[in-house]
PDB file of N, CA and C in Angstrom:
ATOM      1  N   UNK A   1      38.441 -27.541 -35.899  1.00  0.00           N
ATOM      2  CA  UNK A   1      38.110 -26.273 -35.322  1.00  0.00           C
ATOM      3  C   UNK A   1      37.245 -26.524 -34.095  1.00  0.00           C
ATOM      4  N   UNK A   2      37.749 -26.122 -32.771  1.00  0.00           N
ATOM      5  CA  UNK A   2      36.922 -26.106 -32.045  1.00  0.00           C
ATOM      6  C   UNK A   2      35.777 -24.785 -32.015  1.00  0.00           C
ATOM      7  N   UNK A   3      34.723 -25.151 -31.208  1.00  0.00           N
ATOM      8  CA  UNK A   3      33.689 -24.580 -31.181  1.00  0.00           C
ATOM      9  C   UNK A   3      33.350 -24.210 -29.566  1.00  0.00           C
ATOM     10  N   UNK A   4      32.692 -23.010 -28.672  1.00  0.00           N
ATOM     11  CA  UNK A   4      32.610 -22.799 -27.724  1.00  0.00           C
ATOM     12  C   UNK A   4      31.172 -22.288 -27.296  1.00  0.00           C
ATOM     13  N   UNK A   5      30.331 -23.151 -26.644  1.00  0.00           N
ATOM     14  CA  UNK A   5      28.694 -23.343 -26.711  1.00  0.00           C
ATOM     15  C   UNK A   5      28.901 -22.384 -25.023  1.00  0.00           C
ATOM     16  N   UNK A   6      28.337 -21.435 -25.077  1.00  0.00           N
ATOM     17  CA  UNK A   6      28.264 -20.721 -23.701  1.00  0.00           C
ATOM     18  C   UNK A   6      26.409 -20.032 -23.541  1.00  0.00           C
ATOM     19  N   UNK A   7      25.957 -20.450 -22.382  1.00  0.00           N
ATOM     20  CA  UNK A   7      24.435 -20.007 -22.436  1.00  0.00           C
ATOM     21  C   UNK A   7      24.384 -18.718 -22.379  1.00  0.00           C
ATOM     22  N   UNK A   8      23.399 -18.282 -23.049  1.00  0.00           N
ATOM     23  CA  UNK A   8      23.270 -16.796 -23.909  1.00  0.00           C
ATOM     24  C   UNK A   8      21.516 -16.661 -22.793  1.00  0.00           C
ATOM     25  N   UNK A   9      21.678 -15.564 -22.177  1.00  0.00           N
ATOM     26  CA  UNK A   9      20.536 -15.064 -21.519  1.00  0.00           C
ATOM     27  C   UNK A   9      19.719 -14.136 -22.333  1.00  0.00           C
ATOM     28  N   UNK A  10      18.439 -14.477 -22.448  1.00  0.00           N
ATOM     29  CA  UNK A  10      17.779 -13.477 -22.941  1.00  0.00           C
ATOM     30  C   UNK A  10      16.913 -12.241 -22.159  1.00  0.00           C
ATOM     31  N   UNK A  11      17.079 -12.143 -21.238  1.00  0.00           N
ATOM     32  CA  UNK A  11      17.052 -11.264 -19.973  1.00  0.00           C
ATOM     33  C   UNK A  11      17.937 -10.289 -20.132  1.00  0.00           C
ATOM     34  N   UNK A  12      17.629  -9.041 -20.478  1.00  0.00           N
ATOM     35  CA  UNK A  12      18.528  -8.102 -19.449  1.00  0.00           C
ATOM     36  C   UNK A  12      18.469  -7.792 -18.282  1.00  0.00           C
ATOM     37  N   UNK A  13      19.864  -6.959 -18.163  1.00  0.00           N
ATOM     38  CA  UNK A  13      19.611  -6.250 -16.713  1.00  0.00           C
ATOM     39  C   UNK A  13      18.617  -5.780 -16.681  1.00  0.00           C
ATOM     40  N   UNK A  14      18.420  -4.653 -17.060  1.00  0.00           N
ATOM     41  CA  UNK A  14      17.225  -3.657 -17.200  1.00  0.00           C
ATOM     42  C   UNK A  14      15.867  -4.367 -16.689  1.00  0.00           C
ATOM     43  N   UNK A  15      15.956  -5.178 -17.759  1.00  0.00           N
ATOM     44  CA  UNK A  15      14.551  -6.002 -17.253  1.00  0.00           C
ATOM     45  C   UNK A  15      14.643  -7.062 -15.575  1.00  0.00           C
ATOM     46  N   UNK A  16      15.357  -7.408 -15.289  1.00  0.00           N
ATOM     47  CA  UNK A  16      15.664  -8.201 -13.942  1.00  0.00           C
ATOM     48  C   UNK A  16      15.410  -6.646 -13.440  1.00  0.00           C
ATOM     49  N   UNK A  17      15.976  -5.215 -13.095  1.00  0.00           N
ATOM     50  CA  UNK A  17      16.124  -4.335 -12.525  1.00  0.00           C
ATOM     51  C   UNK A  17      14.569  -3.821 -12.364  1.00  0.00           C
ATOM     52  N   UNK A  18      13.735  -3.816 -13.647  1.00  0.00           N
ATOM     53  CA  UNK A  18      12.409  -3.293 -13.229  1.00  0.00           C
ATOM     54  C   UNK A  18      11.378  -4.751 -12.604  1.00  0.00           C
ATOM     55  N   UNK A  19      11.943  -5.966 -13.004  1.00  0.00           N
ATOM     56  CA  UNK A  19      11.400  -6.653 -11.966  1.00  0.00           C
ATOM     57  C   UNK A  19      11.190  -6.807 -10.779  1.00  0.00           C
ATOM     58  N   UNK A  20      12.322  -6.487 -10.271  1.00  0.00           N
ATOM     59  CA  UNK A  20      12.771  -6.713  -9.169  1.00  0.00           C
ATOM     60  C   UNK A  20      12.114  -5.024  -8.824  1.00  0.00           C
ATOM     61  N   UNK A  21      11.588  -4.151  -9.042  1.00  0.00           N
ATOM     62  CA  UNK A  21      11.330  -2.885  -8.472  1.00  0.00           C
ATOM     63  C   UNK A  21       9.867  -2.803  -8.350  1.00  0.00           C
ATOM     64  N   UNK A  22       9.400  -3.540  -9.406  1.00  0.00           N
ATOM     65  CA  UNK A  22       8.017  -3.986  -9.441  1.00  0.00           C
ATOM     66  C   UNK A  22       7.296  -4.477  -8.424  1.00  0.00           C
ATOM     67  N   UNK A  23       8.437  -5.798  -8.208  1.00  0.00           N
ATOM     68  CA  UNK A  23       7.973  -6.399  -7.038  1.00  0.00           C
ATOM     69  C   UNK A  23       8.170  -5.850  -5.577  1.00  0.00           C
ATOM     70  N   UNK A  24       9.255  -4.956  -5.447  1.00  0.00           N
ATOM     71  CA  UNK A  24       9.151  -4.021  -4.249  1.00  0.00           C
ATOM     72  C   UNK A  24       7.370  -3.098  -4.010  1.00  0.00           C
ATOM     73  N   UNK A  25       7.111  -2.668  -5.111  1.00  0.00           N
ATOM     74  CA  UNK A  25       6.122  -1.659  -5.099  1.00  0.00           C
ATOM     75  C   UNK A  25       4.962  -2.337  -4.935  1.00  0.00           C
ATOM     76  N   UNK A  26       4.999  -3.278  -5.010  1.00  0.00           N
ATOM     77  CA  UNK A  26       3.462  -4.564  -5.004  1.00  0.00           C
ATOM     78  C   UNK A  26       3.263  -4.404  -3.354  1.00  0.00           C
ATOM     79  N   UNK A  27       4.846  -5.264  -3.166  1.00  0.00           N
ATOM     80  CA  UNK A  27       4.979  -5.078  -1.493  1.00  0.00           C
ATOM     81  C   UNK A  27       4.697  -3.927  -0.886  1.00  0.00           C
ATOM     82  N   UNK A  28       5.209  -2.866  -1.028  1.00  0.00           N
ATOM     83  CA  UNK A  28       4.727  -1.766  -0.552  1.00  0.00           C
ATOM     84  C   UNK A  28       3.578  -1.429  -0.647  1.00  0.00           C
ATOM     85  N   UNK A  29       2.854  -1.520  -1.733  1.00  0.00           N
ATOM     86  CA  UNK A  29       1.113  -1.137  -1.393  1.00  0.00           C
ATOM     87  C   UNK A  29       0.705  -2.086  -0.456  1.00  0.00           C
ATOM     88  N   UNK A  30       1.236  -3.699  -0.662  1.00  0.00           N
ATOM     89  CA  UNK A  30       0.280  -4.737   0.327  1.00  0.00           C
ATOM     90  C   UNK A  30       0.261  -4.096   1.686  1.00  0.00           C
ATOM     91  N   UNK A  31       1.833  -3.795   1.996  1.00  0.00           N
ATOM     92  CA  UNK A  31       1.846  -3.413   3.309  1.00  0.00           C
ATOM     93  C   UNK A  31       0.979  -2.028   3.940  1.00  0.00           C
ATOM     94  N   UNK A  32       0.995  -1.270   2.361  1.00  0.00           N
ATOM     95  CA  UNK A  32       0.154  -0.168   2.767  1.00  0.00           C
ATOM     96  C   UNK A  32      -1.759  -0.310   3.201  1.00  0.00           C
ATOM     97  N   UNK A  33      -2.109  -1.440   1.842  1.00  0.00           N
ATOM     98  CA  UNK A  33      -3.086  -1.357   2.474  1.00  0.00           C
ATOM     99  C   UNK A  33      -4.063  -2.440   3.998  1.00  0.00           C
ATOM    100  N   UNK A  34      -2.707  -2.986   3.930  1.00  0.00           N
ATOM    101  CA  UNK A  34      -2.946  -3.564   5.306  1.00  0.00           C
ATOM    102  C   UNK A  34      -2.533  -2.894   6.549  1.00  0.00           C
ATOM    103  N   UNK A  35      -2.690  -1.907   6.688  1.00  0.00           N
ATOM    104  CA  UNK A  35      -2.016  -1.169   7.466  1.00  0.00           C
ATOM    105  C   UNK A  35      -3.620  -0.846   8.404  1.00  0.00           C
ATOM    106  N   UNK A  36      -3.326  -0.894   9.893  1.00  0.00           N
ATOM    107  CA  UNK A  36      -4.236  -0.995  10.419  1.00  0.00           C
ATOM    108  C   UNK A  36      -5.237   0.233  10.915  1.00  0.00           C
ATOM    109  N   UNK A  37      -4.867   1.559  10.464  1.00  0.00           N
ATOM    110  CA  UNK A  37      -5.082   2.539  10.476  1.00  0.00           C
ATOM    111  C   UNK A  37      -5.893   2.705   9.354  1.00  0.00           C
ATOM    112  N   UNK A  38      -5.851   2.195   8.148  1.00  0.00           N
ATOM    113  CA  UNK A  38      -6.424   1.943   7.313  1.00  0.00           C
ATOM    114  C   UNK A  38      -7.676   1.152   7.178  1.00  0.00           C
ATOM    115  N   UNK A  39      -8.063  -0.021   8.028  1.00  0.00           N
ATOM    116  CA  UNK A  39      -8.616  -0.522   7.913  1.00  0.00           C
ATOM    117  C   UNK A  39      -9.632  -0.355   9.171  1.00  0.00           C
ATOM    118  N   UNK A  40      -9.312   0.459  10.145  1.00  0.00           N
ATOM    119  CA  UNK A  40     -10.122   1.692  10.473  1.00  0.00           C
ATOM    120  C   UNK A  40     -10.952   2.550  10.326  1.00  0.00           C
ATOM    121  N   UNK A  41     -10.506   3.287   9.505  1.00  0.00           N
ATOM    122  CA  UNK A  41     -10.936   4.450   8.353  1.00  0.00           C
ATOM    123  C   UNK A  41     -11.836   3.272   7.509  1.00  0.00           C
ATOM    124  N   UNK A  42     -11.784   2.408   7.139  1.00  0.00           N
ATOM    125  CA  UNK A  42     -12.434   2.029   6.331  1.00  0.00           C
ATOM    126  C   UNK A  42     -13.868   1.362   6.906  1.00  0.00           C
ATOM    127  N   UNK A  43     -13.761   1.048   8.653  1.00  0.00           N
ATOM    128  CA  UNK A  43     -14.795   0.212   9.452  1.00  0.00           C
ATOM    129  C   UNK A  43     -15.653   1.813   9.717  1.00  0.00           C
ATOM    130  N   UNK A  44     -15.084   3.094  10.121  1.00  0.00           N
ATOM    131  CA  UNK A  44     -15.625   4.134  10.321  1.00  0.00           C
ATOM    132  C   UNK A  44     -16.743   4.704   8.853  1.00  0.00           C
ATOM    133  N   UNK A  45     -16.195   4.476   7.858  1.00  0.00           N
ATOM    134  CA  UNK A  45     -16.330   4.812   6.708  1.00  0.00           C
ATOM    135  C   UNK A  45     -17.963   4.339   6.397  1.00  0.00           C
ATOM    136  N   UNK A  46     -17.853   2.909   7.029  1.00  0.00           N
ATOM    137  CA  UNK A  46     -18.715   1.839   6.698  1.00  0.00           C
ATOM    138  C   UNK A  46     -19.868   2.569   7.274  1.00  0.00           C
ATOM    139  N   UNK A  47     -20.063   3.017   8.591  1.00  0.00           N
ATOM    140  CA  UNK A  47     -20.589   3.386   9.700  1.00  0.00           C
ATOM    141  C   UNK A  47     -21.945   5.144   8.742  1.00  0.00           C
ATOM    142  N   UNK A  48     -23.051   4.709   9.264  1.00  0.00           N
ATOM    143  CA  UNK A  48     -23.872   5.894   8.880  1.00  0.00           C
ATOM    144  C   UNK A  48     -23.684   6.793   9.681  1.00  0.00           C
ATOM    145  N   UNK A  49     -24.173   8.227   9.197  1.00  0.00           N
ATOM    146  CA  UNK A  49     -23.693   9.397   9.873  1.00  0.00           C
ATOM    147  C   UNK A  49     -24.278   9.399  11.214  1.00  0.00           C
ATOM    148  N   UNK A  50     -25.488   8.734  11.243  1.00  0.00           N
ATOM    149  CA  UNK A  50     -26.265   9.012  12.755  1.00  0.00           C
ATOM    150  C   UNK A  50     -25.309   7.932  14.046  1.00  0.00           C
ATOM    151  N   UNK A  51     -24.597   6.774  13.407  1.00  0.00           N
ATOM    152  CA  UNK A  51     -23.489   6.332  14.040  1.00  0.00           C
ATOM    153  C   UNK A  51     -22.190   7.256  14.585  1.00  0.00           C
ATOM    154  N   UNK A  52     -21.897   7.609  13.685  1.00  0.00           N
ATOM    155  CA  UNK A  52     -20.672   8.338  13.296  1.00  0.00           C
ATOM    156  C   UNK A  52     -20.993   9.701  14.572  1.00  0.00           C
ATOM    157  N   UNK A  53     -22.596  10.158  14.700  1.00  0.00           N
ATOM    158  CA  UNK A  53     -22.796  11.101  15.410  1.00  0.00           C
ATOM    159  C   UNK A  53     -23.032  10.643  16.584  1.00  0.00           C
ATOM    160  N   UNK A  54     -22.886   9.772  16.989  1.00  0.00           N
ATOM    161  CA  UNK A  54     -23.306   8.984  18.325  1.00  0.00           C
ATOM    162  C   UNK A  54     -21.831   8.700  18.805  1.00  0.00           C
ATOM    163  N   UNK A  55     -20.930   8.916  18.316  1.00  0.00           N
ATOM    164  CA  UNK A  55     -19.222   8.577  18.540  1.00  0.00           C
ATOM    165  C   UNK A  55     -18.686   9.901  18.800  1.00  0.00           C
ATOM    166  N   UNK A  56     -19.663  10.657  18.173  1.00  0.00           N
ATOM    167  CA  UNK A  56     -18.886  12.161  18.099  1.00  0.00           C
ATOM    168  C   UNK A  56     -17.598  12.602  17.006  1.00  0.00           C
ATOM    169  N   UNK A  57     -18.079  12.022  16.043  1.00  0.00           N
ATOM    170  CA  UNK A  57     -17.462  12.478  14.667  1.00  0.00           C
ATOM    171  C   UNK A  57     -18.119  12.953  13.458  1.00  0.00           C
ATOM    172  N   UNK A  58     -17.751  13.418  12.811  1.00  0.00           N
ATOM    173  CA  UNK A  58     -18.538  13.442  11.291  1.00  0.00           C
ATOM    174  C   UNK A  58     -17.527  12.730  10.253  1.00  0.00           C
ATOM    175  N   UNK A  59     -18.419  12.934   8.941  1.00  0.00           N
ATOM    176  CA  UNK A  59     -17.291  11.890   7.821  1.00  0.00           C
ATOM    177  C   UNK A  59     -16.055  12.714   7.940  1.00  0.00           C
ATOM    178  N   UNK A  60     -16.506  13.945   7.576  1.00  0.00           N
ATOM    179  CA  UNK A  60     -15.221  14.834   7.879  1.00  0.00           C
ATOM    180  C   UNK A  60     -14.141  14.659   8.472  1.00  0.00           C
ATOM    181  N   UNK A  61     -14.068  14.040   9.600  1.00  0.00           N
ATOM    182  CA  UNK A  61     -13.275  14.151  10.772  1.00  0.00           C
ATOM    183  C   UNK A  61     -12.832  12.779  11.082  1.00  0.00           C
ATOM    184  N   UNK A  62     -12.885  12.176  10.407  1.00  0.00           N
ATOM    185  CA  UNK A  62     -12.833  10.501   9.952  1.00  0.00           C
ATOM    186  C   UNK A  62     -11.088  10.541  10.067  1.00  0.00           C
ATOM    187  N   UNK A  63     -10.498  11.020   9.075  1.00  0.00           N
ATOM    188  CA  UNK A  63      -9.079  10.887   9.321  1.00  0.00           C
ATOM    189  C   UNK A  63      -8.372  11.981  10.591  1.00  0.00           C
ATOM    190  N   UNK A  64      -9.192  12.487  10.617  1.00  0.00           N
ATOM    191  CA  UNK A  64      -8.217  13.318  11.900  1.00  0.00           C
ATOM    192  C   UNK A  64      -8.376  12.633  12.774  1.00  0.00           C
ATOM    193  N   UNK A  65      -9.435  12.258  13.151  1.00  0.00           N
ATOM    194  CA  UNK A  65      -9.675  11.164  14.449  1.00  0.00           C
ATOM    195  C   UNK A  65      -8.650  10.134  13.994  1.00  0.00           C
ATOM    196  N   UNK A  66      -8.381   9.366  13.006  1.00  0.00           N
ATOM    197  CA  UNK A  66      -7.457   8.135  13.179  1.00  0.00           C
ATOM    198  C   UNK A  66      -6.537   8.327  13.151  1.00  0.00           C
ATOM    199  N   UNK A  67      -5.892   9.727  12.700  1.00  0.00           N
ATOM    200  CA  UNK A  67      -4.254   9.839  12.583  1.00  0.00           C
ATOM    201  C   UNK A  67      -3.742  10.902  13.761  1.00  0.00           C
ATOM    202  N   UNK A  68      -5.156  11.299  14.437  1.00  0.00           N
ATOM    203  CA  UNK A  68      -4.680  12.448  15.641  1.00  0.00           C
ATOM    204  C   UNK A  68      -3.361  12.207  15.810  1.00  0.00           C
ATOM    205  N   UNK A  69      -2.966  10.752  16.368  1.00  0.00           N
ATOM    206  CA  UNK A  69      -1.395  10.655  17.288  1.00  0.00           C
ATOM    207  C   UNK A  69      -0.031  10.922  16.260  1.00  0.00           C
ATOM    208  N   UNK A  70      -0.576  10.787  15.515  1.00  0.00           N
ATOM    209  CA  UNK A  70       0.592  11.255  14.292  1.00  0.00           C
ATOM    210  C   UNK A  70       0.496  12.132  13.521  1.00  0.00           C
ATOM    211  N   UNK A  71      -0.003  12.410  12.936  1.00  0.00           N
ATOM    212  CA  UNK A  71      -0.356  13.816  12.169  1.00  0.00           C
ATOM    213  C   UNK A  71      -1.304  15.412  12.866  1.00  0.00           C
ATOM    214  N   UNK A  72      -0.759  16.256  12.972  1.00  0.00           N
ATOM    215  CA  UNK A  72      -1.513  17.907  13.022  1.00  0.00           C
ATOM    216  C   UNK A  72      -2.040  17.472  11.361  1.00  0.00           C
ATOM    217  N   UNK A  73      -3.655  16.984  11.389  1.00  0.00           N
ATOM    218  CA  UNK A  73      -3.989  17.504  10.398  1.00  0.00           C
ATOM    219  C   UNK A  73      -5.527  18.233  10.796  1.00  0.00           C
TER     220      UNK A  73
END
């Protein structure tokens, strides 16, 4: 009697499928929070209000000032 030895994966799809989606979404935050607009907001952030008032902003106005060119917010 022959016999037929074939490698048996213990992986599903499913699981390769949320891997692989996982690792998209990792990427996507990295890219998000390297994003240089971001890291902006975050040097402004740093900044005390009597700074912040010497620039002519308040915390408030922190993201409108960085996203003026793109966003009406």
């Amino acid at each position: 009697m022959a016999t037929i030895a074939a490698p048996h994966s213990t992986v599903s799809a499913s699981a390769g499928l949320t891997g692989l989606l996982a690792k998209l979404g990792r990427k996507l935050v990295s890219l998000g929070e390297n994003h240089p607009r971001l890291r902006q907001m975050e040097r402004l952030m740093a900044l005390s209000d009597a700074e912040l008032a010497a620039r002519g902003l308040t915390r408030e106005g922190i993201a409108r000032h960085v996203f003026k060119d793109v966003y009406y917010v």
